[in-house]
Structure formats: C-alpha cells, structure tokens
Protein backbone atom coordinates (compact mmCIF):
# COMPACT_ATOMS: atom_id res chain seq x y z
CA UNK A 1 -0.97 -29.07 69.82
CA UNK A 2 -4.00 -27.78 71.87
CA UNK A 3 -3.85 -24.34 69.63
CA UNK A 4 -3.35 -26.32 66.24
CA UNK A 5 -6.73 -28.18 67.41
CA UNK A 6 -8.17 -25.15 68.55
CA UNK A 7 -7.52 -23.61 65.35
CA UNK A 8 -9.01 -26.17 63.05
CA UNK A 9 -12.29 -25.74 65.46
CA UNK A 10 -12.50 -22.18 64.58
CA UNK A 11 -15.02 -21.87 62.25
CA UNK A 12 -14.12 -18.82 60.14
CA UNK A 13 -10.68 -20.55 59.77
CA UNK A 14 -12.64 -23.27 58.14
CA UNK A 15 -14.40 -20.52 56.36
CA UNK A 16 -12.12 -18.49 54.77
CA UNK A 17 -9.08 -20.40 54.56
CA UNK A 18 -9.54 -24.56 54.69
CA UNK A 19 -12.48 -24.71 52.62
CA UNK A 20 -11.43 -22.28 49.58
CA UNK A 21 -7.82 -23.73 49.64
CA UNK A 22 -9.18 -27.24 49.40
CA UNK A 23 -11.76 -26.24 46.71
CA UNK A 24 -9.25 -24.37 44.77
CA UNK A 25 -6.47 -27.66 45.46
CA UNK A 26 -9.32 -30.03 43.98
CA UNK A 27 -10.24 -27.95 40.61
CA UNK A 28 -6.62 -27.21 40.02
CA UNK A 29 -5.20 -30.55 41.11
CA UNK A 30 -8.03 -32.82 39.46
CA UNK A 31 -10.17 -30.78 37.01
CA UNK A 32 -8.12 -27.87 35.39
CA UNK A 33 -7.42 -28.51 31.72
CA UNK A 34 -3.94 -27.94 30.63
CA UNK A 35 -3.75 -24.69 28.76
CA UNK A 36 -0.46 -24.30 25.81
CA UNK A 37 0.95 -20.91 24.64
CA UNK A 38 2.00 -20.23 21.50
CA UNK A 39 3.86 -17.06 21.19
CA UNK A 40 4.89 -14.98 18.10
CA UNK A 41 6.53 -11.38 17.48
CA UNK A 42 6.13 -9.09 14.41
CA UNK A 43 7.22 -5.55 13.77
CA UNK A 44 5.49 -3.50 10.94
CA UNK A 45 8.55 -2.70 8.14
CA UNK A 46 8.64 0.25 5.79
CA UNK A 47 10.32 -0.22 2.38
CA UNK A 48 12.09 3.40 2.71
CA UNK A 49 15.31 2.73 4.78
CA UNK A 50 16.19 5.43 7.26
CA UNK A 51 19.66 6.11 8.81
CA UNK A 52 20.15 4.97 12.48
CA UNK A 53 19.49 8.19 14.85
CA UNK A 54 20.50 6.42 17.80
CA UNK A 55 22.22 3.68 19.52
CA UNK A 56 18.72 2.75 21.47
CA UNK A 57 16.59 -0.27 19.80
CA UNK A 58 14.27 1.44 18.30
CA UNK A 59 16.96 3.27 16.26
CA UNK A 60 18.41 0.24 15.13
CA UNK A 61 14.83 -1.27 14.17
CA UNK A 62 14.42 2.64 12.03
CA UNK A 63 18.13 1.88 10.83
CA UNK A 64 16.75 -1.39 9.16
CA UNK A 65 13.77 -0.06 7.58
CA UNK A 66 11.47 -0.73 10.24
CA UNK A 67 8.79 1.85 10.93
CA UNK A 68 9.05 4.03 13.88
CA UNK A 69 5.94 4.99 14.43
CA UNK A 70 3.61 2.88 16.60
CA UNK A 71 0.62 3.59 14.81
CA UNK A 72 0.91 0.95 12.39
CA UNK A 73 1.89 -1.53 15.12
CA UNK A 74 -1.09 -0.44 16.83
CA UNK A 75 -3.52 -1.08 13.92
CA UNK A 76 -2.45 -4.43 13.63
CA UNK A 77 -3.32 -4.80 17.17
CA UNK A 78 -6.47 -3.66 16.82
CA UNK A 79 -7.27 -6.39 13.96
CA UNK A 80 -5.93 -9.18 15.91
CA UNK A 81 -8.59 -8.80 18.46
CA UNK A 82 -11.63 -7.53 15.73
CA UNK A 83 -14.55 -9.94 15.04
CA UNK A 84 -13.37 -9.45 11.01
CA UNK A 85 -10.60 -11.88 12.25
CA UNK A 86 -12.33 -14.05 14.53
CA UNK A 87 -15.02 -14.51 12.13
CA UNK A 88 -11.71 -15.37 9.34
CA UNK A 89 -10.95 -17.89 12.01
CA UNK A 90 -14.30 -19.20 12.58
CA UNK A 91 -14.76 -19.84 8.80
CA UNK A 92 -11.38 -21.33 8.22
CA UNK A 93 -11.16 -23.15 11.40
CA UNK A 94 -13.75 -25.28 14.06
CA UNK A 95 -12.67 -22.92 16.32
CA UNK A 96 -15.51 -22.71 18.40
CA UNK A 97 -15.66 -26.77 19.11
CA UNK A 98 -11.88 -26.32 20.07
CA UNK A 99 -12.92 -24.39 22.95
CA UNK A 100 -15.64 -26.12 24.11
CA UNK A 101 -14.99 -29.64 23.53
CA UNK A 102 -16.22 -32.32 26.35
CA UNK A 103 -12.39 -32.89 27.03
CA UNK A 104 -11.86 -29.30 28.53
CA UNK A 105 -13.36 -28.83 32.27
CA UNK A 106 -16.14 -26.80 32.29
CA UNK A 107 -15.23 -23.99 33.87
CA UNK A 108 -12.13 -23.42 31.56
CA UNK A 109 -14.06 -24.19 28.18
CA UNK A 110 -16.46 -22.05 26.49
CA UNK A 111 -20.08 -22.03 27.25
CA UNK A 112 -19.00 -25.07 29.80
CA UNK A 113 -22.50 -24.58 31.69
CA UNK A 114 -24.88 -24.81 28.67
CA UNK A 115 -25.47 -20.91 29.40
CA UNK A 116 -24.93 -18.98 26.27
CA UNK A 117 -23.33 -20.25 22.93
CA UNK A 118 -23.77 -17.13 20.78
CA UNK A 119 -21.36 -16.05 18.21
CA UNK A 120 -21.02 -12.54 20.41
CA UNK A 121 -20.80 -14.14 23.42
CA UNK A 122 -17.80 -16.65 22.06
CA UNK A 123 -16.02 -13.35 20.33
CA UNK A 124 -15.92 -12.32 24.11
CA UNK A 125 -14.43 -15.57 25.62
CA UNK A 126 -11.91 -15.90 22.62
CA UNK A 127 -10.74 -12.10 22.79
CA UNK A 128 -9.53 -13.43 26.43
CA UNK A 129 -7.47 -16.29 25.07
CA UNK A 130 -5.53 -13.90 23.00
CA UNK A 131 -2.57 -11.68 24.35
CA UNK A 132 -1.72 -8.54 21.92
CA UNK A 133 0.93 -5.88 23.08
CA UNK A 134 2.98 -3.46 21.68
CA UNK A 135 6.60 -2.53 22.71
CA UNK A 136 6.73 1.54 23.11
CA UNK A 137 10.14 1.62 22.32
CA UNK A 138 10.46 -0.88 19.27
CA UNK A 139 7.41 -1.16 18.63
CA UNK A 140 7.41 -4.89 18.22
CA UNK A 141 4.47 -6.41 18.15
CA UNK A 142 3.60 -9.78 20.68
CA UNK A 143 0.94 -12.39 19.66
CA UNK A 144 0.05 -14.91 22.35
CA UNK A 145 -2.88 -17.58 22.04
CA UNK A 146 -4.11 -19.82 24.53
CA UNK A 147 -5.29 -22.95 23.80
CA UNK A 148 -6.21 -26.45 25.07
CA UNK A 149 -3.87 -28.20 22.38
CA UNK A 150 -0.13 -26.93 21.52
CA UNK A 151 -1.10 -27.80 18.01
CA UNK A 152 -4.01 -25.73 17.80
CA UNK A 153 -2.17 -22.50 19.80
CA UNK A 154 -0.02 -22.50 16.84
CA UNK A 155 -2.57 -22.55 13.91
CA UNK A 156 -4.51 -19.77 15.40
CA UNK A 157 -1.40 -17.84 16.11
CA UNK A 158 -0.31 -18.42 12.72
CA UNK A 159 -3.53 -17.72 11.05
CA UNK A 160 -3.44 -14.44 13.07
CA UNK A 161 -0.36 -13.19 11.83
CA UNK A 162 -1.23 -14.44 7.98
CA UNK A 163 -4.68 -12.29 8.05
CA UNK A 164 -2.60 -9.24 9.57
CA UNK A 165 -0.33 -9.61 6.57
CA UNK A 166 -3.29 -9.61 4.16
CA UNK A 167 -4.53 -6.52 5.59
CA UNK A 168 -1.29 -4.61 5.50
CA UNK A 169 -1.00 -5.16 1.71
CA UNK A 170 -4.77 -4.01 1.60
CA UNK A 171 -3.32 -0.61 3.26
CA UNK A 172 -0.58 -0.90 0.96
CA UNK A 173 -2.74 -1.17 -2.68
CA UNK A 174 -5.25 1.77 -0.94
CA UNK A 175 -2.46 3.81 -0.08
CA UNK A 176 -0.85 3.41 -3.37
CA UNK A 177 -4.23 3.78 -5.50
CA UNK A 178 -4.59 7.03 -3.27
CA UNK A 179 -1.05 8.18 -4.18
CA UNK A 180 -0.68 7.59 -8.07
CA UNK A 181 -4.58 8.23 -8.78
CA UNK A 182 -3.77 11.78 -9.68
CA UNK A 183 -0.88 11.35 -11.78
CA UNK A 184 -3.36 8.36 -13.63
CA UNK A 185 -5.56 10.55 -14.92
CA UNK A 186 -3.38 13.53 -15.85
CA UNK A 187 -1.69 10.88 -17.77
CA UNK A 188 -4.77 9.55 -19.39
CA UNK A 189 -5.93 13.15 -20.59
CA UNK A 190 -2.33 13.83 -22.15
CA UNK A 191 -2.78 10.29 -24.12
CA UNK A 192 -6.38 11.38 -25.04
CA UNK A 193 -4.72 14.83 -26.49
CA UNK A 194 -1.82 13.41 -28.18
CA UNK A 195 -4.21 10.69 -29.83
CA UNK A 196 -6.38 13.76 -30.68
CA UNK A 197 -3.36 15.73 -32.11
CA UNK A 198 -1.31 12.88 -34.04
CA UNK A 199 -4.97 12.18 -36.04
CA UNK A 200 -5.47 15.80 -37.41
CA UNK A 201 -2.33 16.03 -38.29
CA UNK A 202 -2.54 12.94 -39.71
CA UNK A 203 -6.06 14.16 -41.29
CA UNK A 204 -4.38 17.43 -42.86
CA UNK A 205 -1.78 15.07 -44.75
CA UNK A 206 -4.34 12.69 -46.08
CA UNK A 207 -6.36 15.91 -47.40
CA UNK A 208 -3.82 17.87 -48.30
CA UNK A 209 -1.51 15.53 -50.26
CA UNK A 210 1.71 16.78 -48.59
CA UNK A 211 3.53 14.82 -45.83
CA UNK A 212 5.63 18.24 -44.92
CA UNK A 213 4.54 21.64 -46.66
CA UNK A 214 7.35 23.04 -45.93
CA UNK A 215 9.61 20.54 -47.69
CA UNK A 216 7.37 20.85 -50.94
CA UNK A 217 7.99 24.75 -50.38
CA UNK A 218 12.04 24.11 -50.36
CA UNK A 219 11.20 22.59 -54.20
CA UNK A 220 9.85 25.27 -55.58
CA UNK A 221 12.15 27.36 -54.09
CA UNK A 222 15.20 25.67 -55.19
CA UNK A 223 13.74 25.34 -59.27
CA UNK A 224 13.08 29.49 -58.71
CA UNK A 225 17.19 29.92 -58.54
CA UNK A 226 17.55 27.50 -60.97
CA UNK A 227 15.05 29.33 -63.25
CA UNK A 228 16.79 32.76 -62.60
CA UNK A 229 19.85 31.93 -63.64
CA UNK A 230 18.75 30.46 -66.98
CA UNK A 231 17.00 33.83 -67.38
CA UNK A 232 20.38 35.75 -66.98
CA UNK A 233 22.11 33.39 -68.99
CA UNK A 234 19.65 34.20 -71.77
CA UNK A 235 19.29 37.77 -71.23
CA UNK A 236 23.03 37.71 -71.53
CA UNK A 237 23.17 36.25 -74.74
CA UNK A 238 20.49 38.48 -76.01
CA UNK A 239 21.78 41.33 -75.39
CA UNK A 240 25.14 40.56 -76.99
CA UNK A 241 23.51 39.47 -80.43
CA UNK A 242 21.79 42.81 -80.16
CA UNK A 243 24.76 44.71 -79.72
CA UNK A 244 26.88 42.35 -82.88
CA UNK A 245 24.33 41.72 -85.01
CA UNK A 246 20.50 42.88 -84.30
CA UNK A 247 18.98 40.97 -87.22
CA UNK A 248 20.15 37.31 -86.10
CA UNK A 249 17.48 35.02 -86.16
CA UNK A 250 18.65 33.34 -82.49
CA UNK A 251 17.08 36.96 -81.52
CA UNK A 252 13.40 35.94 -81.40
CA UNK A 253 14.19 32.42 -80.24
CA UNK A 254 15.78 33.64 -77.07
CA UNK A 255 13.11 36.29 -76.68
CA UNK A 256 10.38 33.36 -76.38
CA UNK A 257 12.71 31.57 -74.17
CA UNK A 258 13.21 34.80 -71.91
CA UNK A 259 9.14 34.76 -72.00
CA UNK A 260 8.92 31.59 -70.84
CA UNK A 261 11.43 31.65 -68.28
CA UNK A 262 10.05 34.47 -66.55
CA UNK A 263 6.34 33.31 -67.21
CA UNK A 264 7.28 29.87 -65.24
CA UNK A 265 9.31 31.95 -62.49
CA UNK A 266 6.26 33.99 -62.08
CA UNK A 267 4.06 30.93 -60.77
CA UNK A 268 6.49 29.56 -58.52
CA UNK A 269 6.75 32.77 -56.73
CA UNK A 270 2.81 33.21 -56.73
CA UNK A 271 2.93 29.43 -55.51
CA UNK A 272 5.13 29.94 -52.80
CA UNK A 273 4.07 32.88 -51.79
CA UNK A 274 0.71 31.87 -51.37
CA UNK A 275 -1.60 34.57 -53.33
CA UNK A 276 -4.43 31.52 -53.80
CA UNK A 277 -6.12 30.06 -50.72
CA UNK A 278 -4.91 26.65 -51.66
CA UNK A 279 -1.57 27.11 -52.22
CA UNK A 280 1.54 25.76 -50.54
CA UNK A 281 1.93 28.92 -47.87
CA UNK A 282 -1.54 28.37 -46.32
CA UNK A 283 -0.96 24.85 -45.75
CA UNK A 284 2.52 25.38 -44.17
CA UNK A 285 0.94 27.80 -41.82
CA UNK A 286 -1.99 24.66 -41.06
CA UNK A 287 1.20 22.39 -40.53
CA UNK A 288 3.34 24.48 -38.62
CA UNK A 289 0.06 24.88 -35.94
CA UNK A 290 -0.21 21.33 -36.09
CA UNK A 291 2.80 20.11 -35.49
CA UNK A 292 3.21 22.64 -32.75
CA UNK A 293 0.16 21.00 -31.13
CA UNK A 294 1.31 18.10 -31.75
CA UNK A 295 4.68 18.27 -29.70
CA UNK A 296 3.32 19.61 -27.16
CA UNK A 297 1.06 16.90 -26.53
CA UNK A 298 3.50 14.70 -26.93
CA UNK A 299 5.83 16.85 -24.29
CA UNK A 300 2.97 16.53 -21.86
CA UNK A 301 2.44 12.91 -22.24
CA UNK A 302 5.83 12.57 -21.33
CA UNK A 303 5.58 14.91 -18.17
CA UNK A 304 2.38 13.36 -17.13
CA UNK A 305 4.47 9.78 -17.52
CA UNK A 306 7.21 10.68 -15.76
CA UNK A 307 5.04 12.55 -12.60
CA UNK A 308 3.34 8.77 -12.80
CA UNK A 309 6.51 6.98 -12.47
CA UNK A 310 7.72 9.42 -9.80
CA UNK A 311 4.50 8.16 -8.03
CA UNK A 312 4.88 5.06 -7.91
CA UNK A 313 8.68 5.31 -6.41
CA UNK A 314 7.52 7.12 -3.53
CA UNK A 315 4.50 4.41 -3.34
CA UNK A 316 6.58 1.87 -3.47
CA UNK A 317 8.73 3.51 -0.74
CA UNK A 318 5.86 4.11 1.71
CA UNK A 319 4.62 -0.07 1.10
CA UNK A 320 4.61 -1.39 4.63
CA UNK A 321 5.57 -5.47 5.37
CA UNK A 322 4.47 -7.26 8.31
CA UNK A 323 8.38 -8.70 9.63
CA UNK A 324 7.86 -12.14 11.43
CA UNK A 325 10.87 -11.35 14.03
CA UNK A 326 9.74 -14.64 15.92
CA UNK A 327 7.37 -17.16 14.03
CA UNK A 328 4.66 -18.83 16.15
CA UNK A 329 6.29 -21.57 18.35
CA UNK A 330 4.13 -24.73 18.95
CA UNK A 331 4.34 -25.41 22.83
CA UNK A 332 5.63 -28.72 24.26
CA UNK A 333 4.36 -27.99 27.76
CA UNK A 334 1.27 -26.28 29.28
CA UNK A 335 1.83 -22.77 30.48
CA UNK A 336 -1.26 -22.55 32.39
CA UNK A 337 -2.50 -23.17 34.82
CA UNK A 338 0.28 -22.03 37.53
CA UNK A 339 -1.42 -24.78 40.18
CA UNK A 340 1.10 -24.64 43.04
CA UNK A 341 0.87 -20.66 42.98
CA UNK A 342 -2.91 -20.47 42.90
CA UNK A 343 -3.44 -22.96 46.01
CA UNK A 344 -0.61 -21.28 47.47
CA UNK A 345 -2.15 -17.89 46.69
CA UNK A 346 -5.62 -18.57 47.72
CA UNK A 347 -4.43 -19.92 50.89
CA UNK A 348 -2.55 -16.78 51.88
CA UNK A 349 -5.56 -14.97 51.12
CA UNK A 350 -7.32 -16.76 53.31
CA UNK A 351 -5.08 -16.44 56.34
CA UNK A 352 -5.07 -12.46 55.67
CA UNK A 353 -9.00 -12.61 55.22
CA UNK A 354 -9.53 -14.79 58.48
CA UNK A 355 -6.57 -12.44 60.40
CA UNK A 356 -9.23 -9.54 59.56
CA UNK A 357 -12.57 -11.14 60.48
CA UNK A 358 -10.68 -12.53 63.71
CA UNK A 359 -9.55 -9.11 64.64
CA UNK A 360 -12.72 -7.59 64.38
CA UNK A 361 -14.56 -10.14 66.25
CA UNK A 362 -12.26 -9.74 69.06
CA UNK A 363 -12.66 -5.98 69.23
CA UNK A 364 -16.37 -6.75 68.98
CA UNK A 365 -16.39 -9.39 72.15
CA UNK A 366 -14.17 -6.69 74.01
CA UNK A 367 -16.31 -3.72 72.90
CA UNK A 368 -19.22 -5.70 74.93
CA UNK A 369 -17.31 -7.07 77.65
C-alpha cells in the first residue's frame, strides 16, 4: 500500500503516465467524434481475354480478362487522391461543411481551431481521410473513406469510384482515337481518289457519248463480218455470170453492189482502227486508263476500309473497364476511433517513458552519491 502511495507521489509518474492517460481517457471517452468506413474494391478489366497461366490469383483475375499489369491499377490510384477529384467532389458535394461541421470535435474536424480554411489546406486534410492501395499480386484496387456519417462515407466512396470510371473511358476514347487515327485518314484519301476517279470517268462518258468504247467497237466489228460475207456472196455470183453469160445485165448491178460493199467495209475498218483522232480506238484507249484508275481506287478504298475496321477490333480489344469487385458498403458502426486501445496504448507508453526517466535519475543520484 505504502509503494502504491509512494508511487502516485512521484511526480514524473504523474508526468508521463497519469496525466496523458487521463487526457487521452477524457478526449476519447467524452469528445472523440465517431468516425464510419466505407470500403470498396475495383480491379481495372481489359476487354481482350487471356488464358489462365497459373493457378495463383492473379492468373485467375488474367484468365477473366482482367489486366495484369498494375499500372493501370496504379493510375487509378493516383486520381483517387488528385485535387481533379476532390475538386469533382467539392462541386458535386458540401464536402467541405461535412468535415467541419460544429457536430464533429475539434480536433477531429477540419480547420476545428479557426486556423486555416483554404481549399489547399482542406485537399491536405481530406487526402488523409481516404485509404487507396493496390494488391501486388491481383492488383485489386481498395477504396476506403472516412467520414463522420455512414451515409456520407458511402457517397464519397461511390462518387470516387464513378469519376475513376469516367476517366478510364477518357483513356479508352484517347487510346482508341490514337489507334484508328491512321487508318482514318488513309481511308479518307482513298474516298477522295475514288470520288476523283468515278467523276472523270464519268466526265469522259458524258463527252464522249459512249458508256463503254469498247462495246461500241464489238458493233462495228460484228457488221464488218457481216459485210464480208455479203461481198463474197456477190463476188461469187459475179463471177459465175461472167463465166455463163458476160453480157447479163445483173453484171453491172452486182458490180455497184460489190462497190458499195467494200466502200462501207472500208470505214468500219478505218473506224475501228482508229486512223482519225476521234474515232472509237482513241477513246477505248481513254477508257481502258480510266477504268484502270478507277478500280484501283476503288481496290484501295476497300484496303484502307478494311485496315480501319482491323483498327478498331484491336481498339476495342485494348478498351479497359473499371470492375466493381465489392461496391461501397454504407457502415452501421463507427470504425474509429479504437478508444480502449489508445488509452490502453498511451498508458503503456507512459510506464516505458517514466521506467526510462526513473532509471536515469537513479543513476544520476548514485553518480553523485
């Protein structure tokens, strides 16, 4: 009894080990605000599904299409904490009265003291209340907010994970504008050339007359075989009434006939075979050059639109989704603070602080005994 007494007289017991537990017992016990958790997990998802390359976690989160790499994970940690989000929050949200409202004790609530209520200075007290972490091996990403109110852990939590979403289909449209931009404008010069092809050709046809030279070529052609075998019909015939009887009168008739046979055959042949600059040979040659241009616009245009569509698939395949594995949960107890562990902790503390300074007062009194 006489050393409990003795004890309690000791002043550096008082000192460093009654007084701070009794301070810290008082705040925690009467003053602390109750603090609520909400808790979420994502994990960043890629659309191209990989094979599972091992039985670990991570191999079944590849397996299912999620990504493997950490990077993306680690962006979206990176954005959580930003001042682009807080500010998101700040707009949507009365964030900043949340945290310092009269009803929270002053030393848990934001700018308790009256001290500093800047915008910077809140970004740093709010980056606290958040708890961002990324799983090496699945790369699952944990969201935890603190908050006076269970119902307000849960909106910014949720609000959180919404923005992060919004940003990874931002990556996603960049990414994908990056990707098919190329095969875009390769495929808008081949439309430009075909359009420029398909209107002289359609330009020769209006000028010319002729929808396909070479098909009014066939005509003439054909009538040319026709016309030579009339002629050797007739020059058969007249050379029999020669031989019978060379004073028939059918003589002369098939004579002009022969004339006018070969006089027709004659400008066919000159026709087809082009001996004017207008004629149907030129104009095949125009048409033939044309068309060839022509095709091979069009072949182009349907290269350039099949590169394009080619681009998009592996676009589409490298989109990224933000997978809510866990959806924020909305707290029906405080968390925080751990009371009982704090006194507790404190008062151990204490004893270890006040075993110290005892010690080396006692070596001290000895030293100048």
């Amino acid at each position: 009894m006489s050393s409990i007494l003795k004890l309690f007289k000791n002043v550096f017991f008082w000192i460093f080990v009654l007084i701070p537990t009794l301070i810290v017992s008082a705040y925690y016990g009467l003053v602390a605000s109750n603090i609520y958790v909400s808790e979420s997990q994502v994990v960043v998802r890629s659309a191209d599904k990989s094979s599972i390359s091992s039985a670990s976690l991570s191999g079944l989160f590849q397996g299912f299409g999620f990504s493997n790499s950490q990077s993306d994970a680690y962006v979206i940690q990176n954005y959580v904490v930003s001042h682009a989000a807080v500010d998101r929050l700040i707009k949507q949200y009365p964030v900043i009265n949340w945290y310092s409202s009269k009803n929270v004790d002053p030393i848990s609530r934001f700018n308790g003291f009256g001290l500093d209520g800047s915008l910077a200075n809140f970004y740093k007290y709010f980056v606290k209340q958040l708890g961002v972490s990324v799983d090496p091996m699945s790369s699952v990403l944990t969201i935890s907010v603190k908050a006076f109110k269970a119902d307000e852990a849960q909106t910014i939590n949720r609000s959180l994970i919404s923005y992060s979403e919004e940003l990874v289909n931002q990556l996603n449209d960049r990414a994908r504008r990056d990707t098919i931009s190329f095969s875009v404008n390769q495929v808008d010069k081949a439309k430009e050339q075909a359009r420029e092809s398909a209107s002289k050709l359609a330009q020769f046809r209006n000028e010319s007359g002729l929808l396909d030279p070479q098909k009014e070529a066939e005509l003439p052609l054909t009538m040319i075989g026709t016309l030579q075998g009339k002629l050797l019909d007739v020059r058969s015939q007249l050379a029999q009434l020669v031989v019978v009887s060379g004073n028939s009168p059918q003589i002369p008739v098939l004579k002009r006939e022969e004339t006018l046979l070969k006089n027709e055959i004659e400008r066919l042949e000159n026709k087809v075979a082009g001996l004017s600059g207008g004629s149907i040979a030129t104009k095949m040659i125009e048409y033939q050059r044309l068309t060839l241009e022509n095709s091979l616009a069009e072949q182009q245009l349907g290269s350039a639109l099949a590169s394009l569509e080619q681009a998009n698939a592996d676009a589409r395949k490298k989109q990224l989704y933000l997978e809510r594995i866990s959806a924020p949960n909305l707290p029906d107890e405080a968390f925080l603070p751990h009371r009982l562990q704090i006194v507790l902790a404190t008062f151990l503390l204490g004893l270890i602080i006040w075993g110290i300074v005892e010690l080396l007062t006692a070596g001290i009194r000895e030293h100048i005994e």
